[in-house]
PDBML (XML) file of the C-alpha atoms, coordinates in Angstrom:
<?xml version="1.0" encoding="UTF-8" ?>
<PDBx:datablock datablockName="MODEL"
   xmlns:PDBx="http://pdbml.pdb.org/schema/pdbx-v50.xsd"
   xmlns:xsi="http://www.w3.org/2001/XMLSchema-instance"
   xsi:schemaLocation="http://pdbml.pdb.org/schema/pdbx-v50.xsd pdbx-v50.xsd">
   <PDBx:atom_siteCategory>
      <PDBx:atom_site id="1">
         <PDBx:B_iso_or_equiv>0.00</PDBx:B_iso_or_equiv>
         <PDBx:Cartn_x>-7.474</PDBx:Cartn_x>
         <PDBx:Cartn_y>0.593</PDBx:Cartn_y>
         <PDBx:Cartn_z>-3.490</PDBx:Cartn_z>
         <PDBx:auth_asym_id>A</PDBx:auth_asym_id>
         <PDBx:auth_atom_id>CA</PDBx:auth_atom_id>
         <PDBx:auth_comp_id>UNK</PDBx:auth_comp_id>
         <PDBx:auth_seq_id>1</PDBx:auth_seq_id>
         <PDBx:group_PDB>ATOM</PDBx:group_PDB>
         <PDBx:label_alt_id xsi:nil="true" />
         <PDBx:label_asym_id>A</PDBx:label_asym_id>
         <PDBx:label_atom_id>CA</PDBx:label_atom_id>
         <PDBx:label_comp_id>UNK</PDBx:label_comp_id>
         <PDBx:label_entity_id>1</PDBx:label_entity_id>
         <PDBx:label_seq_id>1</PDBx:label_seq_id>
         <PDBx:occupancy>1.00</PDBx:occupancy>
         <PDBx:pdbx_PDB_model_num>1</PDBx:pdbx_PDB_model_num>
         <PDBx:type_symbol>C</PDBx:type_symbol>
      </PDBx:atom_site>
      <PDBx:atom_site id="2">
         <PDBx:B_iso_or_equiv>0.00</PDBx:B_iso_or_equiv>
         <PDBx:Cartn_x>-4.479</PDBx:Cartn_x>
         <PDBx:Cartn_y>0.139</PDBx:Cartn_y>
         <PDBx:Cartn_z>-1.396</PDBx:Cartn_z>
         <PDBx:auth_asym_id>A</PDBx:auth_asym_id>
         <PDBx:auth_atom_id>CA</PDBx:auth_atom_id>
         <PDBx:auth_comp_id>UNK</PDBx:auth_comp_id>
         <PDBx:auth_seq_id>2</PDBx:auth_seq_id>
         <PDBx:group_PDB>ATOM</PDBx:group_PDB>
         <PDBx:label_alt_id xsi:nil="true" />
         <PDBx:label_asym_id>A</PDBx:label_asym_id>
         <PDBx:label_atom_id>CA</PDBx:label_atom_id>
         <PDBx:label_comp_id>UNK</PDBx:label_comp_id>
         <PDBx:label_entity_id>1</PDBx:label_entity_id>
         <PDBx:label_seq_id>2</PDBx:label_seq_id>
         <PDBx:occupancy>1.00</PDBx:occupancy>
         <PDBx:pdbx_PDB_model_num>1</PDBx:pdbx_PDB_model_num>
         <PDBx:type_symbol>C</PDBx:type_symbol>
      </PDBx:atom_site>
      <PDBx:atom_site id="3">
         <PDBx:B_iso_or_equiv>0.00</PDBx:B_iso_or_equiv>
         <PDBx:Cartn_x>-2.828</PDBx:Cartn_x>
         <PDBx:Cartn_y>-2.702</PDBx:Cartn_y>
         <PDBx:Cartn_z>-3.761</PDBx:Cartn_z>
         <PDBx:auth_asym_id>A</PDBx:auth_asym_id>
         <PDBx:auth_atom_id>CA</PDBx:auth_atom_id>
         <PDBx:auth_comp_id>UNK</PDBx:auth_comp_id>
         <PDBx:auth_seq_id>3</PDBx:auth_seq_id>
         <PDBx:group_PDB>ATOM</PDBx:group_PDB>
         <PDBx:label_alt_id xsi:nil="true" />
         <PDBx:label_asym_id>A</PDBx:label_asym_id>
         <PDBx:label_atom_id>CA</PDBx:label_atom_id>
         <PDBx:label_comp_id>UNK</PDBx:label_comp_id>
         <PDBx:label_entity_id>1</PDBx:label_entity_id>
         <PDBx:label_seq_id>3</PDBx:label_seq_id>
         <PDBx:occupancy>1.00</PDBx:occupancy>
         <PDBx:pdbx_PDB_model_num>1</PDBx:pdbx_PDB_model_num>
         <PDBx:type_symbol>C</PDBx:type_symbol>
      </PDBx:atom_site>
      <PDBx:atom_site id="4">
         <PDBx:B_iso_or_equiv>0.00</PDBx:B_iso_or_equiv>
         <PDBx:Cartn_x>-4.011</PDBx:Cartn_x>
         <PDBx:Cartn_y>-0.341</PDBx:Cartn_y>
         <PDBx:Cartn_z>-6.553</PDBx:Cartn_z>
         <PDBx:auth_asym_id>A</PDBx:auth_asym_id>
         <PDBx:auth_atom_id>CA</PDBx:auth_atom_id>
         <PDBx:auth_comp_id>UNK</PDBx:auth_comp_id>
         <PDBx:auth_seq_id>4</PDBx:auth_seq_id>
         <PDBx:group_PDB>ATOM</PDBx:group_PDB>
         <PDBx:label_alt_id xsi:nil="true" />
         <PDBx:label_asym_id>A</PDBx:label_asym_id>
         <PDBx:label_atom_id>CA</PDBx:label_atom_id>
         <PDBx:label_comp_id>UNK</PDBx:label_comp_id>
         <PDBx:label_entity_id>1</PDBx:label_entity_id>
         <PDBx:label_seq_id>4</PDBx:label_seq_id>
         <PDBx:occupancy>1.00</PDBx:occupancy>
         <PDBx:pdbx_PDB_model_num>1</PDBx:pdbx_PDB_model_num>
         <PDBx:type_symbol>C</PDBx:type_symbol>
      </PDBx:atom_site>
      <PDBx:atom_site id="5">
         <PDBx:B_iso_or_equiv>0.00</PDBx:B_iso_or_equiv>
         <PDBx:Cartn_x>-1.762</PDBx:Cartn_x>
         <PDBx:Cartn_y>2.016</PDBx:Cartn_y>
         <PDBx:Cartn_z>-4.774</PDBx:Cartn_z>
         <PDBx:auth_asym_id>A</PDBx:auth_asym_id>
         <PDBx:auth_atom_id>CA</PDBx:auth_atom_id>
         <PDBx:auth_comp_id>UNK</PDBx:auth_comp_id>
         <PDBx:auth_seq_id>5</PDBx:auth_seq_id>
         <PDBx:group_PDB>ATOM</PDBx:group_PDB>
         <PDBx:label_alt_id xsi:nil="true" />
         <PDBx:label_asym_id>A</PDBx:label_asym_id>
         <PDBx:label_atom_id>CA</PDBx:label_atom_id>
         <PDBx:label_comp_id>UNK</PDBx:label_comp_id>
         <PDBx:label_entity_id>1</PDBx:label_entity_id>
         <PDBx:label_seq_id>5</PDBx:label_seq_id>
         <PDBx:occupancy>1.00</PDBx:occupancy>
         <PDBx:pdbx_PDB_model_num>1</PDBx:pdbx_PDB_model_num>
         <PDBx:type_symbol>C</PDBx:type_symbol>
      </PDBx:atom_site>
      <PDBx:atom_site id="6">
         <PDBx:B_iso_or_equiv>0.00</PDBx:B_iso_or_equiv>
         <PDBx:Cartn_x>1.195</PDBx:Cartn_x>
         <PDBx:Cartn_y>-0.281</PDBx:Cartn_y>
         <PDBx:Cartn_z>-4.510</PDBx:Cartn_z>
         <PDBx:auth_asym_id>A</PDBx:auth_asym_id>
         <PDBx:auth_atom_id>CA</PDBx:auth_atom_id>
         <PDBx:auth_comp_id>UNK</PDBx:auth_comp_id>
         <PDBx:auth_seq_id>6</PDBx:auth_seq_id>
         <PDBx:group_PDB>ATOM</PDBx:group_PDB>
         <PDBx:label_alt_id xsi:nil="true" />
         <PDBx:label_asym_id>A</PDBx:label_asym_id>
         <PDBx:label_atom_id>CA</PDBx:label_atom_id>
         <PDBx:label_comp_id>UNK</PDBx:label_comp_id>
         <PDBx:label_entity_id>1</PDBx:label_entity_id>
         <PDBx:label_seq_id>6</PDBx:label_seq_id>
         <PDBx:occupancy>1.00</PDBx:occupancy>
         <PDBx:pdbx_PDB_model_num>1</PDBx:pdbx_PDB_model_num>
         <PDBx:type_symbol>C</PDBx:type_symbol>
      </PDBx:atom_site>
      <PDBx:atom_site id="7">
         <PDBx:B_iso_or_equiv>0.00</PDBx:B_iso_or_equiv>
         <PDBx:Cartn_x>1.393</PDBx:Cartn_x>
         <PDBx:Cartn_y>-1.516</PDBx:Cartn_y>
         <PDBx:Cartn_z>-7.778</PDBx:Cartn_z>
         <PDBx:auth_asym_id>A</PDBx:auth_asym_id>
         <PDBx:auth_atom_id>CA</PDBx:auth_atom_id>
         <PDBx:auth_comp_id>UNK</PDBx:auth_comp_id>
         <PDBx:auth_seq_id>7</PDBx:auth_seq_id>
         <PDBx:group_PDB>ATOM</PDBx:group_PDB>
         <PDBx:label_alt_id xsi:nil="true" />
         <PDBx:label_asym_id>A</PDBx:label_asym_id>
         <PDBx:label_atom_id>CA</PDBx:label_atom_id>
         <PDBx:label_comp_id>UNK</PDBx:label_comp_id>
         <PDBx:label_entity_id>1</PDBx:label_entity_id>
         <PDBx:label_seq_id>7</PDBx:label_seq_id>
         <PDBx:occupancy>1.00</PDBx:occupancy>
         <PDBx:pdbx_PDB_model_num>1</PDBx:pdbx_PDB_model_num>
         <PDBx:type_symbol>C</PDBx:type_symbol>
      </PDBx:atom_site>
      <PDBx:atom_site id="8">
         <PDBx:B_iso_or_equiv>0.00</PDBx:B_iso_or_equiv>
         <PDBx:Cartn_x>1.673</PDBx:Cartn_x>
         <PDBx:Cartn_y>2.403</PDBx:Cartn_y>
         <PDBx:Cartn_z>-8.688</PDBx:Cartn_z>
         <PDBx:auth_asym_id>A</PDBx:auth_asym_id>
         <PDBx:auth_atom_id>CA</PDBx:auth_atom_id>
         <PDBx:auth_comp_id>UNK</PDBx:auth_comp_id>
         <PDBx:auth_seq_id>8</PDBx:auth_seq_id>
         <PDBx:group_PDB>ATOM</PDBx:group_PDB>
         <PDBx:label_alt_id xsi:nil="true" />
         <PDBx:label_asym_id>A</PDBx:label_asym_id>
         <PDBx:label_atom_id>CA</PDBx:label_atom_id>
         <PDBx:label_comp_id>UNK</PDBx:label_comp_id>
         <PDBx:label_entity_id>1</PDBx:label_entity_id>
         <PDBx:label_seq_id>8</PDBx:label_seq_id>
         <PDBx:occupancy>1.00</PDBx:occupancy>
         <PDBx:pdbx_PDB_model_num>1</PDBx:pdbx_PDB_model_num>
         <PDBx:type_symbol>C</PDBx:type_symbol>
      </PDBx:atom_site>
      <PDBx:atom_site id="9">
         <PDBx:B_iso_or_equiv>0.00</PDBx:B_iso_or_equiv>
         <PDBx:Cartn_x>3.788</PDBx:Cartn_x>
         <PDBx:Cartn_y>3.645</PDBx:Cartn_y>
         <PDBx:Cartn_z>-6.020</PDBx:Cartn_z>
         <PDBx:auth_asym_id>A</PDBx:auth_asym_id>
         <PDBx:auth_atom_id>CA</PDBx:auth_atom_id>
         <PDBx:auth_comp_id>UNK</PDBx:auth_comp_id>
         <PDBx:auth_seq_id>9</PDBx:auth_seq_id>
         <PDBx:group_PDB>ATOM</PDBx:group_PDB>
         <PDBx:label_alt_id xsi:nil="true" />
         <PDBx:label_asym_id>A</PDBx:label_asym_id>
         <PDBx:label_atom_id>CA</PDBx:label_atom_id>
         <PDBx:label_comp_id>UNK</PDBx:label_comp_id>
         <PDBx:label_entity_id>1</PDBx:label_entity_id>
         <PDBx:label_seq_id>9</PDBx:label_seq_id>
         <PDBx:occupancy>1.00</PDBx:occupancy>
         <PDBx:pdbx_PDB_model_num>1</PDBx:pdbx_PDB_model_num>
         <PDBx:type_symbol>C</PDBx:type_symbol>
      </PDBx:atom_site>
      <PDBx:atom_site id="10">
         <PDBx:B_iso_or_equiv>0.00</PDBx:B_iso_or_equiv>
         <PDBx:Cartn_x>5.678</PDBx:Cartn_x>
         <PDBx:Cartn_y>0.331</PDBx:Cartn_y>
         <PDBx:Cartn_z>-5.214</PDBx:Cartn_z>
         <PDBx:auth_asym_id>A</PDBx:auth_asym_id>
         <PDBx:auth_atom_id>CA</PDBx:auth_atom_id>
         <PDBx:auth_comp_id>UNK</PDBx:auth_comp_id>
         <PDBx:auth_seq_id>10</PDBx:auth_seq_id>
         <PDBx:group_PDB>ATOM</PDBx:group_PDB>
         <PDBx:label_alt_id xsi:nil="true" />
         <PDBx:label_asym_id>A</PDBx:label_asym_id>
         <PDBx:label_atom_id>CA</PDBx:label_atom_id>
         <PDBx:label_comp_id>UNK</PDBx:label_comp_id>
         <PDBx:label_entity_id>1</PDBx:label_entity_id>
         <PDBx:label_seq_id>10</PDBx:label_seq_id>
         <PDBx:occupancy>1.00</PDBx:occupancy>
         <PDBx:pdbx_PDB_model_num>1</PDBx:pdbx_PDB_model_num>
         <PDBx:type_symbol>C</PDBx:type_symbol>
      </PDBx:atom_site>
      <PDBx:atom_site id="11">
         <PDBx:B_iso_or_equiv>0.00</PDBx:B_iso_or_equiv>
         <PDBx:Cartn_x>8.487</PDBx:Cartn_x>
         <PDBx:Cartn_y>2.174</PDBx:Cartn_y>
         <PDBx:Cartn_z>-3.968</PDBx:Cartn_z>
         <PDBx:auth_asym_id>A</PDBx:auth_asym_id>
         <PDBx:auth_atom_id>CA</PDBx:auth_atom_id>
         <PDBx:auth_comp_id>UNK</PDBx:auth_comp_id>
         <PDBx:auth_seq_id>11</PDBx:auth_seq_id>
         <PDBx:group_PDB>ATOM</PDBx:group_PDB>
         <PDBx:label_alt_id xsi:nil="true" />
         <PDBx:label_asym_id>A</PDBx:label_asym_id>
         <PDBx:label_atom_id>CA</PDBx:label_atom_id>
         <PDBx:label_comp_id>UNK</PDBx:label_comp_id>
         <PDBx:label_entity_id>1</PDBx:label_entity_id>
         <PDBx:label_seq_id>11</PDBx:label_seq_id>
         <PDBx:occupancy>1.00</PDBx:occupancy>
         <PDBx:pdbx_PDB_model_num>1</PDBx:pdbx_PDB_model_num>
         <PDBx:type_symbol>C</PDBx:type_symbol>
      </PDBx:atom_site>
      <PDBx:atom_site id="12">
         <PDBx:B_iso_or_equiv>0.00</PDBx:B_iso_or_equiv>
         <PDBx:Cartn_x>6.959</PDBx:Cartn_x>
         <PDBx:Cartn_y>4.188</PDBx:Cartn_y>
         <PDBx:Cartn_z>-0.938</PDBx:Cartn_z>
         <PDBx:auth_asym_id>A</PDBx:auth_asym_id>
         <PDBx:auth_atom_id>CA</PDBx:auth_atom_id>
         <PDBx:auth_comp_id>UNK</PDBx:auth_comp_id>
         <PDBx:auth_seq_id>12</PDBx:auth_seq_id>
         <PDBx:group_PDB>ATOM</PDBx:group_PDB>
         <PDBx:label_alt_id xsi:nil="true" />
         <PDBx:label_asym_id>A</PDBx:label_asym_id>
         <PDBx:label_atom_id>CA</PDBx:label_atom_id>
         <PDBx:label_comp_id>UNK</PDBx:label_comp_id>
         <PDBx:label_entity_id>1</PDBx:label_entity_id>
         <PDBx:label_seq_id>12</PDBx:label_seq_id>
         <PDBx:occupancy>1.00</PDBx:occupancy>
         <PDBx:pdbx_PDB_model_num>1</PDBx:pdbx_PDB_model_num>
         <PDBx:type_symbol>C</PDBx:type_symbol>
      </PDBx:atom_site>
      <PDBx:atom_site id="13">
         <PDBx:B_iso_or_equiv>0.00</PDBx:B_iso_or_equiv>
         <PDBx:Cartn_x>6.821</PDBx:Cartn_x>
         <PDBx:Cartn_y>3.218</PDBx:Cartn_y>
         <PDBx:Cartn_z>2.327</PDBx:Cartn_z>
         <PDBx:auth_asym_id>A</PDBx:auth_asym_id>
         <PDBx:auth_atom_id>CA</PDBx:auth_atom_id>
         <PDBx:auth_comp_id>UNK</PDBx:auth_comp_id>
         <PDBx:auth_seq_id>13</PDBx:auth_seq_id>
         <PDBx:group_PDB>ATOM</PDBx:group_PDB>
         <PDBx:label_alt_id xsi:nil="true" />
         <PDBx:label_asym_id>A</PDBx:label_asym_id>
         <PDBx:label_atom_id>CA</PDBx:label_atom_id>
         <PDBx:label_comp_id>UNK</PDBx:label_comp_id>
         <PDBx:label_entity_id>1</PDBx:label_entity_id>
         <PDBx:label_seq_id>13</PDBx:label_seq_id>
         <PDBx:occupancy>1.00</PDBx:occupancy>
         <PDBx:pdbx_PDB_model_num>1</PDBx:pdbx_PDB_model_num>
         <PDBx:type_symbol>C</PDBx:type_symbol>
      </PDBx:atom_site>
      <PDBx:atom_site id="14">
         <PDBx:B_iso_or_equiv>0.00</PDBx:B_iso_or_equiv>
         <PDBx:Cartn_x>3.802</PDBx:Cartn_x>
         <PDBx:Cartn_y>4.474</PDBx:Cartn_y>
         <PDBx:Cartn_z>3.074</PDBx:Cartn_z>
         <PDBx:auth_asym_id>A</PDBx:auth_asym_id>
         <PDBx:auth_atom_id>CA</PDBx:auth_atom_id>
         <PDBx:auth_comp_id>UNK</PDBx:auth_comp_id>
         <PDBx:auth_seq_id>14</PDBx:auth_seq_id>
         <PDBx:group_PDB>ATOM</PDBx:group_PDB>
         <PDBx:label_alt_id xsi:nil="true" />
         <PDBx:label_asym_id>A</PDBx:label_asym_id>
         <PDBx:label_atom_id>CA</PDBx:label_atom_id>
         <PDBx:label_comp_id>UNK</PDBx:label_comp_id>
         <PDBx:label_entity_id>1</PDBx:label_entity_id>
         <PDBx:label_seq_id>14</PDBx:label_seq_id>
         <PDBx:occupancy>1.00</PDBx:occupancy>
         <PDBx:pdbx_PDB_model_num>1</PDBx:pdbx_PDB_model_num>
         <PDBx:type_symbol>C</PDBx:type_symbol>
      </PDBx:atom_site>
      <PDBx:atom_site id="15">
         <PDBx:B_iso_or_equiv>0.00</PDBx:B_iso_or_equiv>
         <PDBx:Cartn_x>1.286</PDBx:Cartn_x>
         <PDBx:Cartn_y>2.477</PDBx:Cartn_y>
         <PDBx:Cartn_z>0.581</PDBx:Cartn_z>
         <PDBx:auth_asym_id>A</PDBx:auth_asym_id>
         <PDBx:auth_atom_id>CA</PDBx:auth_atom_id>
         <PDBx:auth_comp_id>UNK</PDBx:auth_comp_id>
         <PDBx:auth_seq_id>15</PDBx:auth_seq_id>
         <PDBx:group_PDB>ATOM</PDBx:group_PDB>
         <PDBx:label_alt_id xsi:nil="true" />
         <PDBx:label_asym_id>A</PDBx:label_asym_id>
         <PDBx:label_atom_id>CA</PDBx:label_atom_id>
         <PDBx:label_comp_id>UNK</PDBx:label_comp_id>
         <PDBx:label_entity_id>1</PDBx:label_entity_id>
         <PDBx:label_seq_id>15</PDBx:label_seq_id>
         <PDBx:occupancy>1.00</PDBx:occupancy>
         <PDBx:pdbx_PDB_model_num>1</PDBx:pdbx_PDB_model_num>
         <PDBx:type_symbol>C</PDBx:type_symbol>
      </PDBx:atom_site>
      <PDBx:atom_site id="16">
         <PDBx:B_iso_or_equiv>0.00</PDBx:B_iso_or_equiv>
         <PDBx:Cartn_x>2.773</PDBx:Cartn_x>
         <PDBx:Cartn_y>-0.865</PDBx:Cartn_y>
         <PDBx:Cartn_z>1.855</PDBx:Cartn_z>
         <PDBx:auth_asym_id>A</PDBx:auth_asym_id>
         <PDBx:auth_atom_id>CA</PDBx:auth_atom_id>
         <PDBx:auth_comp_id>UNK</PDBx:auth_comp_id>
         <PDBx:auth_seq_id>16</PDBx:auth_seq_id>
         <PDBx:group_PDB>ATOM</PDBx:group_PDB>
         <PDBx:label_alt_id xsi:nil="true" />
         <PDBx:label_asym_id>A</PDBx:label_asym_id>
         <PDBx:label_atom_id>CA</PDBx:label_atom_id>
         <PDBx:label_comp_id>UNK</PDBx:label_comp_id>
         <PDBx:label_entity_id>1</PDBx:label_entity_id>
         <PDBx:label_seq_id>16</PDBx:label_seq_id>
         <PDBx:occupancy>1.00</PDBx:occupancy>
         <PDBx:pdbx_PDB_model_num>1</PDBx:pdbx_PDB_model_num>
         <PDBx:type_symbol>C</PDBx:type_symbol>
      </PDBx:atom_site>
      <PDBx:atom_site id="17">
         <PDBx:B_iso_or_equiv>0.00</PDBx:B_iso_or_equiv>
         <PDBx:Cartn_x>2.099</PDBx:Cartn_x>
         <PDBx:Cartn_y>0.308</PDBx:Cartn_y>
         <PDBx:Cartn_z>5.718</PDBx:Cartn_z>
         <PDBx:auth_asym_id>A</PDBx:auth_asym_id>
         <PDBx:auth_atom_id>CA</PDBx:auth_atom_id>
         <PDBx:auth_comp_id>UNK</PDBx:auth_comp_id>
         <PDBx:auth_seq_id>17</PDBx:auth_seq_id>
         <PDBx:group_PDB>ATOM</PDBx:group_PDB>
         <PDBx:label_alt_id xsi:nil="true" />
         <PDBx:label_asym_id>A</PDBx:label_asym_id>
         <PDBx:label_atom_id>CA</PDBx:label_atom_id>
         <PDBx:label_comp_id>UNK</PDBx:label_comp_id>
         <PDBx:label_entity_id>1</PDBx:label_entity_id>
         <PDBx:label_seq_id>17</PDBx:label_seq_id>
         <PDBx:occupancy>1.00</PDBx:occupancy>
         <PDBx:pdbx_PDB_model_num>1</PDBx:pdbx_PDB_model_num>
         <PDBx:type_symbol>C</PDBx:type_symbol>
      </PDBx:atom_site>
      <PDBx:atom_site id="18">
         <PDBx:B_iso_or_equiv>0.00</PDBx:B_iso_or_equiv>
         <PDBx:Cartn_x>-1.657</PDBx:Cartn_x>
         <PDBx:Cartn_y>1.597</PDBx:Cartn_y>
         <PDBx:Cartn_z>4.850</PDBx:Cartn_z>
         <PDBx:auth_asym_id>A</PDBx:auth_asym_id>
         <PDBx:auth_atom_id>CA</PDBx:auth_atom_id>
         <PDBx:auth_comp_id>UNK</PDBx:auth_comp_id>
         <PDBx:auth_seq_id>18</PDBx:auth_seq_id>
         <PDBx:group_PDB>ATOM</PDBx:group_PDB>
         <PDBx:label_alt_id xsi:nil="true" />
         <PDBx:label_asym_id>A</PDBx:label_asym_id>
         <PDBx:label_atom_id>CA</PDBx:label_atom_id>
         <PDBx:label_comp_id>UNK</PDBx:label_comp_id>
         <PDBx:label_entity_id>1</PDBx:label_entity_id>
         <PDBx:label_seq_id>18</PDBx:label_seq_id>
         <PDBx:occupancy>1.00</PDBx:occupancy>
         <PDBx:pdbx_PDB_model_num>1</PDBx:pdbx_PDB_model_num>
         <PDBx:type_symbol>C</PDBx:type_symbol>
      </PDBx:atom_site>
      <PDBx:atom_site id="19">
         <PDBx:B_iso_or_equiv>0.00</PDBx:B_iso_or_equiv>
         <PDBx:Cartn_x>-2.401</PDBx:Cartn_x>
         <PDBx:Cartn_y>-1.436</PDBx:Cartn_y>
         <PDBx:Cartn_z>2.658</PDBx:Cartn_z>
         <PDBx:auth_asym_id>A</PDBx:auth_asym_id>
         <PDBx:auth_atom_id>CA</PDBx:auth_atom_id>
         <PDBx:auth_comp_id>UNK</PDBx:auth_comp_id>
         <PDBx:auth_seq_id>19</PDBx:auth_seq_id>
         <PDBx:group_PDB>ATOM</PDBx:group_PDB>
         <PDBx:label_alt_id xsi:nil="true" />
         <PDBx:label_asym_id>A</PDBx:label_asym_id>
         <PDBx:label_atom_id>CA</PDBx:label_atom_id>
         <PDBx:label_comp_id>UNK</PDBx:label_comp_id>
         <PDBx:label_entity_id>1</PDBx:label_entity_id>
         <PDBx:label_seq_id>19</PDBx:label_seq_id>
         <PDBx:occupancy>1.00</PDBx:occupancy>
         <PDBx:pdbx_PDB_model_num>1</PDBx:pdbx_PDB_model_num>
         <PDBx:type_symbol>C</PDBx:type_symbol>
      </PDBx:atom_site>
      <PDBx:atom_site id="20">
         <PDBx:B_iso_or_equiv>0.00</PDBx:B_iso_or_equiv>
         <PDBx:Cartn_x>-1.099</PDBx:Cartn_x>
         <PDBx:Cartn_y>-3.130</PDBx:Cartn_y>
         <PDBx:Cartn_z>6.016</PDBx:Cartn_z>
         <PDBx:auth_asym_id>A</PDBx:auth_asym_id>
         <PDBx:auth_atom_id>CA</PDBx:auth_atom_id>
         <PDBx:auth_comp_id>UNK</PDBx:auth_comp_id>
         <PDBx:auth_seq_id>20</PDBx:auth_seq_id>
         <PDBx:group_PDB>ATOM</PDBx:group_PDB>
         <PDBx:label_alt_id xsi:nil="true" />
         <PDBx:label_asym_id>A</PDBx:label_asym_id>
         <PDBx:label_atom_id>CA</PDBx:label_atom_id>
         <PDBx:label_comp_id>UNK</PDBx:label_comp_id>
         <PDBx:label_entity_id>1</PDBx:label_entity_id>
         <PDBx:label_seq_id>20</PDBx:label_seq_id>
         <PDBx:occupancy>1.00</PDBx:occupancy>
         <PDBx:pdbx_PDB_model_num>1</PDBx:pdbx_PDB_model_num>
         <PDBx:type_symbol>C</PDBx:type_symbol>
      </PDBx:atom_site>
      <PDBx:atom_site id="21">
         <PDBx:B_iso_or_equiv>0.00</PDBx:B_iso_or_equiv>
         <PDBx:Cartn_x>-3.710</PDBx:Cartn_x>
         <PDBx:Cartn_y>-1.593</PDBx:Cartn_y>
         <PDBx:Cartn_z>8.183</PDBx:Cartn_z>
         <PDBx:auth_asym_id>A</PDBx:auth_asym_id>
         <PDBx:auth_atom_id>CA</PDBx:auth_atom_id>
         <PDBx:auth_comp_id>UNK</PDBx:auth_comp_id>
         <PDBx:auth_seq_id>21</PDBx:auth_seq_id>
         <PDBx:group_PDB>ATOM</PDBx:group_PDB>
         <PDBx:label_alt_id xsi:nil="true" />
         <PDBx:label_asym_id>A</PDBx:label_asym_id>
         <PDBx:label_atom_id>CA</PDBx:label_atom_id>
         <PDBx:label_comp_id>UNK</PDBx:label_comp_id>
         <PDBx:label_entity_id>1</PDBx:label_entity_id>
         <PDBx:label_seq_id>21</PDBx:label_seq_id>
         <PDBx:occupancy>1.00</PDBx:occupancy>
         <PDBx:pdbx_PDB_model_num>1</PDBx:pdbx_PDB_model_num>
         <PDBx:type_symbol>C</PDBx:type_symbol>
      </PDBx:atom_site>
      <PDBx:atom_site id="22">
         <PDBx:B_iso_or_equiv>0.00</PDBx:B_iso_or_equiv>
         <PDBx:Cartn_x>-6.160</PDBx:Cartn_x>
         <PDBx:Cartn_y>-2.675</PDBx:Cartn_y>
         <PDBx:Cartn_z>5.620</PDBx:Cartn_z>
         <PDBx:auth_asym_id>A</PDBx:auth_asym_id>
         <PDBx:auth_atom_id>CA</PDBx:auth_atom_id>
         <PDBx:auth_comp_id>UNK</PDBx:auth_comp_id>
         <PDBx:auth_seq_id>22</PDBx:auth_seq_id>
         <PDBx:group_PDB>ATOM</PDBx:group_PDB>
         <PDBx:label_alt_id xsi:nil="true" />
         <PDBx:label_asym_id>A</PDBx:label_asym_id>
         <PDBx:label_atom_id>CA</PDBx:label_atom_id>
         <PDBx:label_comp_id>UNK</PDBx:label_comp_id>
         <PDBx:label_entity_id>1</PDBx:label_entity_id>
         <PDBx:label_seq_id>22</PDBx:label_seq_id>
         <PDBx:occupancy>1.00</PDBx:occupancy>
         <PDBx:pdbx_PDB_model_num>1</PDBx:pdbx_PDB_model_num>
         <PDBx:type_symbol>C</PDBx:type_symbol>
      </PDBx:atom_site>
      <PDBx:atom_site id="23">
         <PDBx:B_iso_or_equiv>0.00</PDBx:B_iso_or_equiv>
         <PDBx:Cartn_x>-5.235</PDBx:Cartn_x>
         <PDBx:Cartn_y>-6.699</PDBx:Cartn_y>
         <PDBx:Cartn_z>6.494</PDBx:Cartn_z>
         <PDBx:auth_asym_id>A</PDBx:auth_asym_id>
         <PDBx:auth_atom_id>CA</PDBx:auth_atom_id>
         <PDBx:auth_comp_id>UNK</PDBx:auth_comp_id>
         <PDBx:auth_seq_id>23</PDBx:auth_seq_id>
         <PDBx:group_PDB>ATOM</PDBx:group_PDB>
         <PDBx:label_alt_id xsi:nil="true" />
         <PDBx:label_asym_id>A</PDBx:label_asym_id>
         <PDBx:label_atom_id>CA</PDBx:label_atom_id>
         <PDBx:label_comp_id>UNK</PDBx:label_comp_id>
         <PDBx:label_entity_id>1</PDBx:label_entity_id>
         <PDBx:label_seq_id>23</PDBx:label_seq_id>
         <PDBx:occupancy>1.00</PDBx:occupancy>
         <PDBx:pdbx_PDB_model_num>1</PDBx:pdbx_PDB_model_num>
         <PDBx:type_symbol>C</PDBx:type_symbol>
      </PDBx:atom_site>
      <PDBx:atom_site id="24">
         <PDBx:B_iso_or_equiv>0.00</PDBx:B_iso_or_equiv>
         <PDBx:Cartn_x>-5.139</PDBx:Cartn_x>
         <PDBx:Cartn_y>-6.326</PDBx:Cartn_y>
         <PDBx:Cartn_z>9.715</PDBx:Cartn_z>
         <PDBx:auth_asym_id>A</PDBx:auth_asym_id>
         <PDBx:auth_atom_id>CA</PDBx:auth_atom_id>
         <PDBx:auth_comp_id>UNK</PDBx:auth_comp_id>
         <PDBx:auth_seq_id>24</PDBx:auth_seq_id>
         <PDBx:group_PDB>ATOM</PDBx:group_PDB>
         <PDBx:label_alt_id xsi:nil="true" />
         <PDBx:label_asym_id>A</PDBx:label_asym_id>
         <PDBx:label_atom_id>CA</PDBx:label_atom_id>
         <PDBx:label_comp_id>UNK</PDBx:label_comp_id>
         <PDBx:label_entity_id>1</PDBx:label_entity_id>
         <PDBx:label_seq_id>24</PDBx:label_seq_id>
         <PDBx:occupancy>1.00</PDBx:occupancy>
         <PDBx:pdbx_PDB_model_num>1</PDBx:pdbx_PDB_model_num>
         <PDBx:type_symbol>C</PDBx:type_symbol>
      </PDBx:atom_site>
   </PDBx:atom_siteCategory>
</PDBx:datablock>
């Protein structure tokens, strides 16, 4: 979901730093 999320938004900060999260 959060790759879905930056391929859409790939420009916000925020869907790079929650898909983050996600790895860790």
């Amino acid at each position: 979901i959060f790759k879905i999320n930056v391929a859409l938004y790939p420009n916000s900060s925020n869907v790079y730093d929650s898909y983050a999260d996600a790895l860790f």
